[in-house]
Protein backbone atom coordinates (compact mmCIF):
# COMPACT_ATOMS: atom_id res chain seq x y z
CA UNK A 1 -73.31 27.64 37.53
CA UNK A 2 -76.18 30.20 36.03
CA UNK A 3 -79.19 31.33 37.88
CA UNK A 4 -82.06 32.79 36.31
CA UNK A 5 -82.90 35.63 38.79
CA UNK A 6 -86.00 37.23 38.46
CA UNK A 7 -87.66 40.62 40.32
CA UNK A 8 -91.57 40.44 40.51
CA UNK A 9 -92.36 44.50 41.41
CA UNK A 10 -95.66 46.28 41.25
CA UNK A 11 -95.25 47.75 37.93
CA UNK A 12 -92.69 45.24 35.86
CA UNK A 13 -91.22 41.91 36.36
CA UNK A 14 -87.27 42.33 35.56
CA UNK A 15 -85.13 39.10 34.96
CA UNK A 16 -81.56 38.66 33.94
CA UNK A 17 -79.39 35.41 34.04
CA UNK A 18 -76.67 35.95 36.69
CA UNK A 19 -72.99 34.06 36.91
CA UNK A 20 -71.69 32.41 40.26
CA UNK A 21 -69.72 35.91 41.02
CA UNK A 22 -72.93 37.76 40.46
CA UNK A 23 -72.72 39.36 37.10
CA UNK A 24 -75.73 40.07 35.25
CA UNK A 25 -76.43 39.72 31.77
CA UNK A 26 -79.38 39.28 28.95
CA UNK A 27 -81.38 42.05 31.33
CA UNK A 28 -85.01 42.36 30.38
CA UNK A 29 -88.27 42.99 31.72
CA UNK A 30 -92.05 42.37 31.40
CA UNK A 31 -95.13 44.04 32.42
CA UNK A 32 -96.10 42.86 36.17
CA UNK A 33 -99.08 40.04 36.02
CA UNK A 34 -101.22 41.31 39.31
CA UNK A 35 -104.48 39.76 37.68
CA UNK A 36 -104.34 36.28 38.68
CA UNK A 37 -101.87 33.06 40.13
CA UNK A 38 -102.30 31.92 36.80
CA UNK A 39 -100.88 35.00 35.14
CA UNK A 40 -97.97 34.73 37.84
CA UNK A 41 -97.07 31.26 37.32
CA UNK A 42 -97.17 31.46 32.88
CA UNK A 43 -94.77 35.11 33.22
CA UNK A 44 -92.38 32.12 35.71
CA UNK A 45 -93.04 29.88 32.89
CA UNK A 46 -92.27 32.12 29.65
CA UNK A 47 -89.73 34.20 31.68
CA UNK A 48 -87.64 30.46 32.38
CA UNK A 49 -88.26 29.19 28.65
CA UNK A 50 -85.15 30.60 27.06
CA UNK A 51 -83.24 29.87 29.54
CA UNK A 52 -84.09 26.39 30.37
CA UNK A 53 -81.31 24.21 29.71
CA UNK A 54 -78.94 26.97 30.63
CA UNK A 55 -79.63 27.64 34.80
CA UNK A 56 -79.53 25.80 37.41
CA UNK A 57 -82.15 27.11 39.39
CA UNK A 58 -84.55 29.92 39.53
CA UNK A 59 -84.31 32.66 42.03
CA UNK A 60 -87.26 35.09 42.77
CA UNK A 61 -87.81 38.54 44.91
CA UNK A 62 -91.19 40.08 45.29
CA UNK A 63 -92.97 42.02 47.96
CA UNK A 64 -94.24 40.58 51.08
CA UNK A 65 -94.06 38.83 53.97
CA UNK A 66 -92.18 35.36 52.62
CA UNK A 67 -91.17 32.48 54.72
CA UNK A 68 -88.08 31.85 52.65
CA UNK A 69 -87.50 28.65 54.48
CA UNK A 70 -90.86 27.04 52.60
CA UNK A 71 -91.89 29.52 50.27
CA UNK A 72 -95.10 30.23 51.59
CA UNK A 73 -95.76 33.98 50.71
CA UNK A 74 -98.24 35.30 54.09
CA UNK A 75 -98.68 38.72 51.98
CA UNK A 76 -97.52 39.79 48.84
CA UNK A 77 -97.59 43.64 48.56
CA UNK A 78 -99.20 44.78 45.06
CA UNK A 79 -100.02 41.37 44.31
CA UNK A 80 -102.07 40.53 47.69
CA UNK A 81 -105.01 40.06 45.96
CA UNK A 82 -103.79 36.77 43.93
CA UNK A 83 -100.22 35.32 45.88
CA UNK A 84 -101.12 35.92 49.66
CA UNK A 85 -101.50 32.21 51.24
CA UNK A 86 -99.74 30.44 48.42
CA UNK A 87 -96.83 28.70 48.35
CA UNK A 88 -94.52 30.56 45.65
CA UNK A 89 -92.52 27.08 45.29
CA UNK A 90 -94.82 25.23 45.05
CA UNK A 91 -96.93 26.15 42.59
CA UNK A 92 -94.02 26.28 40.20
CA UNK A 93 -93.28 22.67 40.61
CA UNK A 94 -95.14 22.49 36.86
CA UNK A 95 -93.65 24.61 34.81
CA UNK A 96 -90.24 25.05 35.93
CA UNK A 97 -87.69 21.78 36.78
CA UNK A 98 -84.73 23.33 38.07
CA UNK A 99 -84.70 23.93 42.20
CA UNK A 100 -86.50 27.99 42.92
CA UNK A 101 -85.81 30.09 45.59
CA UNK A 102 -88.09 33.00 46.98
CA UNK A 103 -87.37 36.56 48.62
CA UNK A 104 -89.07 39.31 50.21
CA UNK A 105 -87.77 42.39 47.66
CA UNK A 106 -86.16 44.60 50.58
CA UNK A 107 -84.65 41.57 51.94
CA UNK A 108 -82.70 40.72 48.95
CA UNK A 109 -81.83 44.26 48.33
CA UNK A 110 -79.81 44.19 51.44
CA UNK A 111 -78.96 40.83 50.90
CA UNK A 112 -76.79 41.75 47.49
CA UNK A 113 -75.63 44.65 49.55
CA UNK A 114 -74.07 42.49 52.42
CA UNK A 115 -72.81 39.95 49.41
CA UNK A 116 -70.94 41.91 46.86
CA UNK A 117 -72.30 45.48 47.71
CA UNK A 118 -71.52 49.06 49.95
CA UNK A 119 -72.36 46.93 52.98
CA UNK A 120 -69.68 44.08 52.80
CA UNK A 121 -67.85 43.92 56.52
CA UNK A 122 -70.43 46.05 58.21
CA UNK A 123 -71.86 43.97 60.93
CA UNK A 124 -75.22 46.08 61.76
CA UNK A 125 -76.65 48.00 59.07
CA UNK A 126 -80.62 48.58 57.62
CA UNK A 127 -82.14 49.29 53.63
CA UNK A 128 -84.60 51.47 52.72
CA UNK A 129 -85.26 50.52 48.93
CA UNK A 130 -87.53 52.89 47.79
CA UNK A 131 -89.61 51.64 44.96
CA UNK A 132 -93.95 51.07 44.24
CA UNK A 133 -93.80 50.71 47.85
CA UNK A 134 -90.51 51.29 50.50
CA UNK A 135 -88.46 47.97 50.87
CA UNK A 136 -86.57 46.70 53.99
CA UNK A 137 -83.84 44.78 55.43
CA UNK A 138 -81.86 44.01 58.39
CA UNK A 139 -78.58 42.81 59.14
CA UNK A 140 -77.56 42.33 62.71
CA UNK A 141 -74.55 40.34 63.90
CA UNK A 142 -73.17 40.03 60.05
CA UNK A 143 -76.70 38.53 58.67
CA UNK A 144 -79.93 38.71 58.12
CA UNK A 145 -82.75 39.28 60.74
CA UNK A 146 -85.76 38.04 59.55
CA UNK A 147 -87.70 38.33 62.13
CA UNK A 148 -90.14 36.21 64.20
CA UNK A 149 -92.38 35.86 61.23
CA UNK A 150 -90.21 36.65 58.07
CA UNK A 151 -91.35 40.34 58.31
CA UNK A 152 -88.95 42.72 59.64
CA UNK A 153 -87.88 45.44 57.74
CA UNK A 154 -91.50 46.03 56.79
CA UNK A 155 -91.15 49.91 56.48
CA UNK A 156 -94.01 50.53 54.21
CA UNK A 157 -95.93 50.08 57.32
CA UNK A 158 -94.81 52.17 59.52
CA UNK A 159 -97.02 54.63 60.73
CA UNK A 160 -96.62 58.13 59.68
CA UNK A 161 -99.66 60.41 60.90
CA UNK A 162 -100.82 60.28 64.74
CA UNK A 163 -104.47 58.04 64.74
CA UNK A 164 -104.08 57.37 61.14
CA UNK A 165 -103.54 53.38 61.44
CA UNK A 166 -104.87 53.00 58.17
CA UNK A 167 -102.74 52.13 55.24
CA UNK A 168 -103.33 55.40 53.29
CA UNK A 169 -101.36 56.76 56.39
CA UNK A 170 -98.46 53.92 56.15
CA UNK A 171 -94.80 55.01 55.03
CA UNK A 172 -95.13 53.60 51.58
CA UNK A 173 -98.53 56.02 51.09
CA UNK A 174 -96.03 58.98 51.34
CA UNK A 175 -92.49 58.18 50.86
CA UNK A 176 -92.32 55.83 48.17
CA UNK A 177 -91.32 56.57 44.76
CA UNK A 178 -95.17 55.57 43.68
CA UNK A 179 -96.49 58.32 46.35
CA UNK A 180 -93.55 60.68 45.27
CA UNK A 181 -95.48 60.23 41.36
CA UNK A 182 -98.77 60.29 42.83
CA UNK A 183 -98.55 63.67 44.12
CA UNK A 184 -96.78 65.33 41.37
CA UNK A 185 -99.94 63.60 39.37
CA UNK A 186 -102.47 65.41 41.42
CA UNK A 187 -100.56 68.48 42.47
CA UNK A 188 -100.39 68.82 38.60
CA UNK A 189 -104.08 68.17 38.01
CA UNK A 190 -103.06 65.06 35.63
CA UNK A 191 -103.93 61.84 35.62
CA UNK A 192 -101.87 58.86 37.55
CA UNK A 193 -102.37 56.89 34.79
CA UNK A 194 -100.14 58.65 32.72
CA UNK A 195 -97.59 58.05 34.98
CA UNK A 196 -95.12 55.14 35.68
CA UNK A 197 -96.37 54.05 39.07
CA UNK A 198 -97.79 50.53 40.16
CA UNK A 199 -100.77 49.24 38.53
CA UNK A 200 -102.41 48.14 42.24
CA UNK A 201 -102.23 52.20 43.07
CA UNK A 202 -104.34 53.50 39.71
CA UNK A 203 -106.47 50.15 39.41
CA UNK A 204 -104.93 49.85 35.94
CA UNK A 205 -103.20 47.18 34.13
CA UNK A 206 -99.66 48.16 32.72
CA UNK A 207 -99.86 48.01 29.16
CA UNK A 208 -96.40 48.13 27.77
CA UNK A 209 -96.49 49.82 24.32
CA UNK A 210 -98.08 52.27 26.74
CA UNK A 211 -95.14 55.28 27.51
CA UNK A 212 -95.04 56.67 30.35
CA UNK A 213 -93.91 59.74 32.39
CA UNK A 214 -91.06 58.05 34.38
CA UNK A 215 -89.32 59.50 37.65
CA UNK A 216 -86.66 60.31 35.47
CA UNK A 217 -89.10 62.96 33.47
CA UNK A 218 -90.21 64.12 36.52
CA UNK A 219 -86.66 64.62 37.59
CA UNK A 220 -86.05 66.48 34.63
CA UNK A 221 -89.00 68.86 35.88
CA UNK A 222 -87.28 69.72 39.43
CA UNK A 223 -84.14 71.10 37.34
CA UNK A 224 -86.17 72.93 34.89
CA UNK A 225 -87.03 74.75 37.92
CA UNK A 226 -91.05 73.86 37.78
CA UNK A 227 -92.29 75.17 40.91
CA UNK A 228 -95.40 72.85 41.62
CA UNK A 229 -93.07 69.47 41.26
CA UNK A 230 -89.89 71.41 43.85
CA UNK A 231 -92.48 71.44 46.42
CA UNK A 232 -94.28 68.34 46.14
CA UNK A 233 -90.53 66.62 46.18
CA UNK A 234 -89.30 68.58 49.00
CA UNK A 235 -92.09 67.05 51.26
CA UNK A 236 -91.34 63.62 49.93
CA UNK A 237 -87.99 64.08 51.16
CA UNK A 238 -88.78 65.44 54.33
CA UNK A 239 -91.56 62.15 54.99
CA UNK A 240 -88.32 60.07 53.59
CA UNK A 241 -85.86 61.28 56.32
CA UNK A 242 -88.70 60.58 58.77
CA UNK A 243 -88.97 56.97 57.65
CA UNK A 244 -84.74 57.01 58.12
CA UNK A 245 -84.65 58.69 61.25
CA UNK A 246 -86.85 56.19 62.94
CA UNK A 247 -85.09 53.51 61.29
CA UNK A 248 -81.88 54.90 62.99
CA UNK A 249 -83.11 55.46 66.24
CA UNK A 250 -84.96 51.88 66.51
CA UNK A 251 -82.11 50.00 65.19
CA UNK A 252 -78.87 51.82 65.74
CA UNK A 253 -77.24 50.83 62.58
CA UNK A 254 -73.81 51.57 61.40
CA UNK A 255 -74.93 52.55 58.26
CA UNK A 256 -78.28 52.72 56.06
CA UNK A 257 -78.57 52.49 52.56
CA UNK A 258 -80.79 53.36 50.01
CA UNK A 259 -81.63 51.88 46.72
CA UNK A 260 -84.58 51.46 43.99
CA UNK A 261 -84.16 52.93 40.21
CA UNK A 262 -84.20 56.51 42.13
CA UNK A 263 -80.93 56.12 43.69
CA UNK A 264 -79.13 56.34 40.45
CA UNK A 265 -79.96 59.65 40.37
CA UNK A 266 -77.22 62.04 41.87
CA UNK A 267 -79.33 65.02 42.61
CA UNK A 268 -81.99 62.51 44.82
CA UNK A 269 -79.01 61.11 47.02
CA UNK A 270 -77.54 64.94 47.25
CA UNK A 271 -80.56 65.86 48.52
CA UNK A 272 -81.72 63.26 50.63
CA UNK A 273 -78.61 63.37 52.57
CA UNK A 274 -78.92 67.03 53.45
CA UNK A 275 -82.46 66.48 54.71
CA UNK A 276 -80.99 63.53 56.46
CA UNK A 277 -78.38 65.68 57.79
CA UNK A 278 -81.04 67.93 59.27
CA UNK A 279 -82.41 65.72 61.40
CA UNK A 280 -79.61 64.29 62.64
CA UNK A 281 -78.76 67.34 64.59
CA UNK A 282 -80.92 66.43 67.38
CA UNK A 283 -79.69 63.18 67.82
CA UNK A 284 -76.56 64.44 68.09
CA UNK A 285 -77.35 67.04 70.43
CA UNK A 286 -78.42 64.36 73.17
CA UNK A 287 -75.56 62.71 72.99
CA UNK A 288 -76.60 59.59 70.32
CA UNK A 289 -74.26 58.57 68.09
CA UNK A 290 -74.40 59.55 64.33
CA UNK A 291 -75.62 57.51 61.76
CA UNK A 292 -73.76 57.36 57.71
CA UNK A 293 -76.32 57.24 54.43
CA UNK A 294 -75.19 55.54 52.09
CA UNK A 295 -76.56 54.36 48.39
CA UNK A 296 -77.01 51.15 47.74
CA UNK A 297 -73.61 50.03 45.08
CA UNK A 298 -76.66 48.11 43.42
CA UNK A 299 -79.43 50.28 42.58
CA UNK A 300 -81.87 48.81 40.46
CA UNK A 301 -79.91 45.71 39.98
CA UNK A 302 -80.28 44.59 43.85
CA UNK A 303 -83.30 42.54 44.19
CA UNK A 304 -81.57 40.50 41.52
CA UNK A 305 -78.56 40.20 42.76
CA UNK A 306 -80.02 39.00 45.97
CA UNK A 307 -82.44 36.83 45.30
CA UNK A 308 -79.77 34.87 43.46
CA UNK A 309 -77.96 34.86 46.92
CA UNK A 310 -80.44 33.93 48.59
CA UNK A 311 -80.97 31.13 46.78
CA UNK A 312 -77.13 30.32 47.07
CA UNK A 313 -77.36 30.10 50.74
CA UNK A 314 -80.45 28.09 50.32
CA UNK A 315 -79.03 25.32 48.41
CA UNK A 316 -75.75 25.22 50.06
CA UNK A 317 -74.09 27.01 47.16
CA UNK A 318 -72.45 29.14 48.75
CA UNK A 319 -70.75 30.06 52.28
């Protein structure tokens, strides 16, 4: 059996139909509808159109704090303002007739990892999916801790500054990949809006015959050797290995791993690692046990892949 998996994130909506051993094909994307419910539930509806006929169900990740038993999404990350309270199944029940299953985005992440990914066999392990805002998940005793209230693993609020307890302060305000943008935007003296960071950050709609400047470009800038962009990426990976370090010391994970579209990149792992390295020198000092980084086998590819798992286990497709 097909699913139709499909990644809601702060900037585009991705989608891709996805086989029973999780293989992805017909991979596209859309921009992200943060205006309205209504604008969520007709991208569901257009999104599933092609497909219908073909799937037999629909499997969603987005940001948030989801009960994935129900459906009902308590927050919803960039799209707070229009899916907090709702019920994401619900509200489908029109425009969709095959069975839909919803995700938080970090969850799922880890979720594909654990499933088919760098984390299969490891029996404790966390995610740091590092994306318009920093992702989570979990997995203690083999599975998935959810948490009291669906919302462990909810890095992007973690504090980072002493009395800053506001969310301009959080972990996803600094260490995200939209932060990481943000400053090389005003470090430069250029607009955000130029750049390819989430439409809830710069108050603007994503217009998609609209290009541009992509982490990848700014990538490009670190190895040209452009001396404003080193230094505004050497503190993002220094507030990055904070947000890891405290992940390691709270959970005491066998491993962490680290996905979002960055993680492709060979030189962000390289150097991540190192600065990861660096602070693992103290913990080893006392006497705590290391810790491996890893990247997630995924990548960009891992909310999909585990939302469709998600919604495996949640209709007793799988075991």
């Amino acid at each position: 059996m097909n699913l139709l998996t499909i990644d809601f994130g702060g900037t585009f909506v991705k989608y891709a139909l996805m086989d029973a051993d999780g293989n992805l094909s017909e991979n596209d994307k859309v921009p992200a509808p943060l205006e309205s419910l209504e604008q969520f539930v007709k991208t569901v509806e257009k999104i599933y159109e092609p497909f219908k006929g073909r799937v037999g169900g629909i499997a969603i990740s987005m940001p948030g704090i989801i009960d994935s038993d129900s459906g009902y999404v308590r927050t919803a990350g960039a799209y707070n303002g229009t899916l907090a309270g709702i019920n994401a199944i619900d509200v489908l029940k029109d425009v969709v007739d095959v069975p839909v299953a919803v995700e938080n985005d970090g969850k799922a992440a880890i979720l594909a990892e654990l499933w088919k990914g760098s984390l299969q066999g490891v029996n404790t392990a966390a995610a740091c999916i590092v994306g318009s805002g920093l992702g989570g998940g979990i997995i203690m005793d083999g599975k998935l801790r959810k948490g009291a209230h669906f919302a462990s693993g909810e890095i992007s609020g973690l504090m980072t500054q002493s009395g800053n307890y506001e969310m301009h302060g959080a972990a996803a305000a600094v260490a995200s990949m939209t932060a990481f943008l943000m400053r090389v935007a005003y470090a430069k003296q250029m607009d955000p809006k130029l750049f390819e960071v989430s439409g809830a950050n710069t108050g603007d709609n994503v217009d998609e015959n609209v290009k541009r400047i992509s982490g990848v470009e700014v990538f490009n800038w670190i190895e040209q050797g452009d001396e404003i962009t080193i230094g505004v990426y050497q503190q993002w990976l220094r507030d990055l290995t904070m947000v890891l370090y405290n992940m390691k010391m709270t959970l005491d994970p066998e491993k962490i791993v680290v996905g979002g579209g960055v993680s492709r990149n060979p030189r962000f792992i390289q150097d991540l690692k190192v600065e990861f390295e660096k602070s693992m020198k103290t913990v080893l000092q006392f006497g705590f046990p290391p810790c491996e980084l890893d990247v997630c086998q995924f990548t960009s590819d891992a909310n999909l892949i585990g939302a469709a798992y998600n919604w495996m286990l949640h209709n007793n497709f799988y075991e």
